[in-house]
C-alpha atoms as a PDB file:
ATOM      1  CA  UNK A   1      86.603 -13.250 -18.818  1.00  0.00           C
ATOM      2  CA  UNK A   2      85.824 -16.402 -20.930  1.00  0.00           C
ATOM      3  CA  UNK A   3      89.482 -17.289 -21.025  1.00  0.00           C
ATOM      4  CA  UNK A   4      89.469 -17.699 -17.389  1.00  0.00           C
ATOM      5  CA  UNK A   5      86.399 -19.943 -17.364  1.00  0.00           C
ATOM      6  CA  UNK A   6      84.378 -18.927 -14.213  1.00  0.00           C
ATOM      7  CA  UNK A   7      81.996 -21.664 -13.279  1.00  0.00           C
ATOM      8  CA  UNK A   8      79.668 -19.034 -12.095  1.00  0.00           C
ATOM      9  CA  UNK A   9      79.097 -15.746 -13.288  1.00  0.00           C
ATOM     10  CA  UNK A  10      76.918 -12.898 -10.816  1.00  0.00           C
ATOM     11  CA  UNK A  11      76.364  -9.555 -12.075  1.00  0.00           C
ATOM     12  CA  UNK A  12      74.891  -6.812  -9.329  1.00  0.00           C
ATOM     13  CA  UNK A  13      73.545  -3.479 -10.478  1.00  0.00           C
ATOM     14  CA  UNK A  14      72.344  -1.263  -7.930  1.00  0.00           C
ATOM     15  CA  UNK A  15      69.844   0.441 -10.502  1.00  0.00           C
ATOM     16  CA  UNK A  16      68.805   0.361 -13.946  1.00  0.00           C
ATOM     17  CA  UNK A  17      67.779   2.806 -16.083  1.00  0.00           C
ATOM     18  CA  UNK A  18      64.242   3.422 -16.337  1.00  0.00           C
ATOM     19  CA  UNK A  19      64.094   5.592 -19.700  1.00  0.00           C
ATOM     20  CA  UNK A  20      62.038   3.539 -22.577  1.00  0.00           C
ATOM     21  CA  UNK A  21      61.153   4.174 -25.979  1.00  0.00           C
ATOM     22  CA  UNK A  22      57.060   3.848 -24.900  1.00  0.00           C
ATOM     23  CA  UNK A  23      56.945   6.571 -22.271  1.00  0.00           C
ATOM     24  CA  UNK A  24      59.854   9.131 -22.301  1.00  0.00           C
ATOM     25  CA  UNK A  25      62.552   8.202 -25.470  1.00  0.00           C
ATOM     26  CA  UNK A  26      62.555   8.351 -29.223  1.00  0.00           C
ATOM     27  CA  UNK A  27      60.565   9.963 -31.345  1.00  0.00           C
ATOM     28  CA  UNK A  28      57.538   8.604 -30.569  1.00  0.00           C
ATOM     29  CA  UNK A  29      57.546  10.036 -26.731  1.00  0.00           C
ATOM     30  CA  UNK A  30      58.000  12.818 -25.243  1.00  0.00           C
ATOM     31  CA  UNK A  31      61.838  12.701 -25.401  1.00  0.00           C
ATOM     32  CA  UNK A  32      63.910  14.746 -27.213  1.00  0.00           C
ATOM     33  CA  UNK A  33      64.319  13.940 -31.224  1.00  0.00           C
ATOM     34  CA  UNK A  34      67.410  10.993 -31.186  1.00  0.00           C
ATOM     35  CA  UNK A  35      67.043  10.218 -27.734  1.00  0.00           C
ATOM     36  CA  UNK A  36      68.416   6.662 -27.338  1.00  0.00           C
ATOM     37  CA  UNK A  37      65.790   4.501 -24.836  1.00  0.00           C
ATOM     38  CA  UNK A  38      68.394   3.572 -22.493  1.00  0.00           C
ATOM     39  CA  UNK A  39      66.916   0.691 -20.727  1.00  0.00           C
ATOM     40  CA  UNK A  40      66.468  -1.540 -23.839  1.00  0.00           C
ATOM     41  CA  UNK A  41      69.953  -0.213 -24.974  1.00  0.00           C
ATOM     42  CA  UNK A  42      71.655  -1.486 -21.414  1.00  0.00           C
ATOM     43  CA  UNK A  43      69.457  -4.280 -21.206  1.00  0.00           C
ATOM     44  CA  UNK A  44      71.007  -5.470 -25.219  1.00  0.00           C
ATOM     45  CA  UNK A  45      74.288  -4.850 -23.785  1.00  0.00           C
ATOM     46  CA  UNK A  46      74.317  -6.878 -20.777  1.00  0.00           C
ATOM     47  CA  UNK A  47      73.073  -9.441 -22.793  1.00  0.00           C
ATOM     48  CA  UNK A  48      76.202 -10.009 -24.422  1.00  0.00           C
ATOM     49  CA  UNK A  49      77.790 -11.228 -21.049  1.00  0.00           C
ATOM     50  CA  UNK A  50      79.152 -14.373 -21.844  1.00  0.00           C
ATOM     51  CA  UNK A  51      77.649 -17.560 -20.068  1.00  0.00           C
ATOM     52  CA  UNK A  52      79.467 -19.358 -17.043  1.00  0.00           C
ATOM     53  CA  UNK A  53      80.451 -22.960 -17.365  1.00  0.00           C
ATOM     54  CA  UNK A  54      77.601 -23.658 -15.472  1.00  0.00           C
ATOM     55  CA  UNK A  55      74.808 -21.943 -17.411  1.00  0.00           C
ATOM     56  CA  UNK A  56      73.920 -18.491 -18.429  1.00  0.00           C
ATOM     57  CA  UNK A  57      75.035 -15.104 -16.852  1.00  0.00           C
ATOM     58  CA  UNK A  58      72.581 -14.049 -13.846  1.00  0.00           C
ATOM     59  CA  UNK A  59      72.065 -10.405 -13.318  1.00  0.00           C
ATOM     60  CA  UNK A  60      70.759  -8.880 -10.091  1.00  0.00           C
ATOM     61  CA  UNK A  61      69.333  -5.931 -10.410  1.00  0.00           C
ATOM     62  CA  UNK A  62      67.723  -3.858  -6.936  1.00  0.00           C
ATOM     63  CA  UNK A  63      66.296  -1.199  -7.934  1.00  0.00           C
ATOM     64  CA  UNK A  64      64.234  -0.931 -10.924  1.00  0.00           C
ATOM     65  CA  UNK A  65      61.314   0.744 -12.054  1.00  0.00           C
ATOM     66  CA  UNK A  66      59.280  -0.730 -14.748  1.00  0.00           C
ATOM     67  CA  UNK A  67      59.207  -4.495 -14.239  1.00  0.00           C
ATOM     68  CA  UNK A  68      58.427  -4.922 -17.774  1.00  0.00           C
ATOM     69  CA  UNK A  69      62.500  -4.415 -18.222  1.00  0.00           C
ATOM     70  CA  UNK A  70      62.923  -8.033 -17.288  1.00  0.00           C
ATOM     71  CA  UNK A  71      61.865  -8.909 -21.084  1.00  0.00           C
ATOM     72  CA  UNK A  72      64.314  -6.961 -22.646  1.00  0.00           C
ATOM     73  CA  UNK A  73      67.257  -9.589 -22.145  1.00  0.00           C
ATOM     74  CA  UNK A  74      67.932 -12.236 -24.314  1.00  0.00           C
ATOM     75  CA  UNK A  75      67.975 -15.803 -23.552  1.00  0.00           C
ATOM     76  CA  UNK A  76      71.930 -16.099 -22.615  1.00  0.00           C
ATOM     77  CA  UNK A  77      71.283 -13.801 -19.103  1.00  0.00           C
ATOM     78  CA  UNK A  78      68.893 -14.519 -16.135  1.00  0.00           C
ATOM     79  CA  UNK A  79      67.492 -11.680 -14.820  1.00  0.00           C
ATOM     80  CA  UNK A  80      66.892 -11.397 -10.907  1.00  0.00           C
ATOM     81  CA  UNK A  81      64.584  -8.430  -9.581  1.00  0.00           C
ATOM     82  CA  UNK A  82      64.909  -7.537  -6.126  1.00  0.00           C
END
């Protein structure tokens, strides 16, 4: 994708995982022993989108659960709650 140099770079998710390490995950929850948190997990991973040659990568995302997901991206992704 960064070869072909998009100027603007949209990704849509129709949900996102609402599993975090505070309320159901890991070992501190109620989850099972291991259990990866998998909203900070997908959240790390779309960060790694590379930017557009107009600025940084914006994900929409429509249905989500917890909105404080939103701080689990980095700084090179925009995320846009609807």
């Amino acid at each position: 994708l960064p070869r072909l140099g998009p100027s603007v770079f949209k990704v849509f998710l129709p949900c996102f995982p609402s599993l975090t390490l505070a309320n159901e995950g890991g070992e501190r929850g109620r989850g099972l022993p291991g259990e990866v948190p998998c909203s900070h997990t997908m959240a790390r991973l779309l960060s790694l989108v590379p930017r557009g040659k107009s600025g940084p990568t914006e994900i929409v995302i429509y249905d989500i659960h917890h909105l404080q997901e939103r701080f689990y991206f980095e700084d090179n992704v925009v995320p846009r709650l609807e």
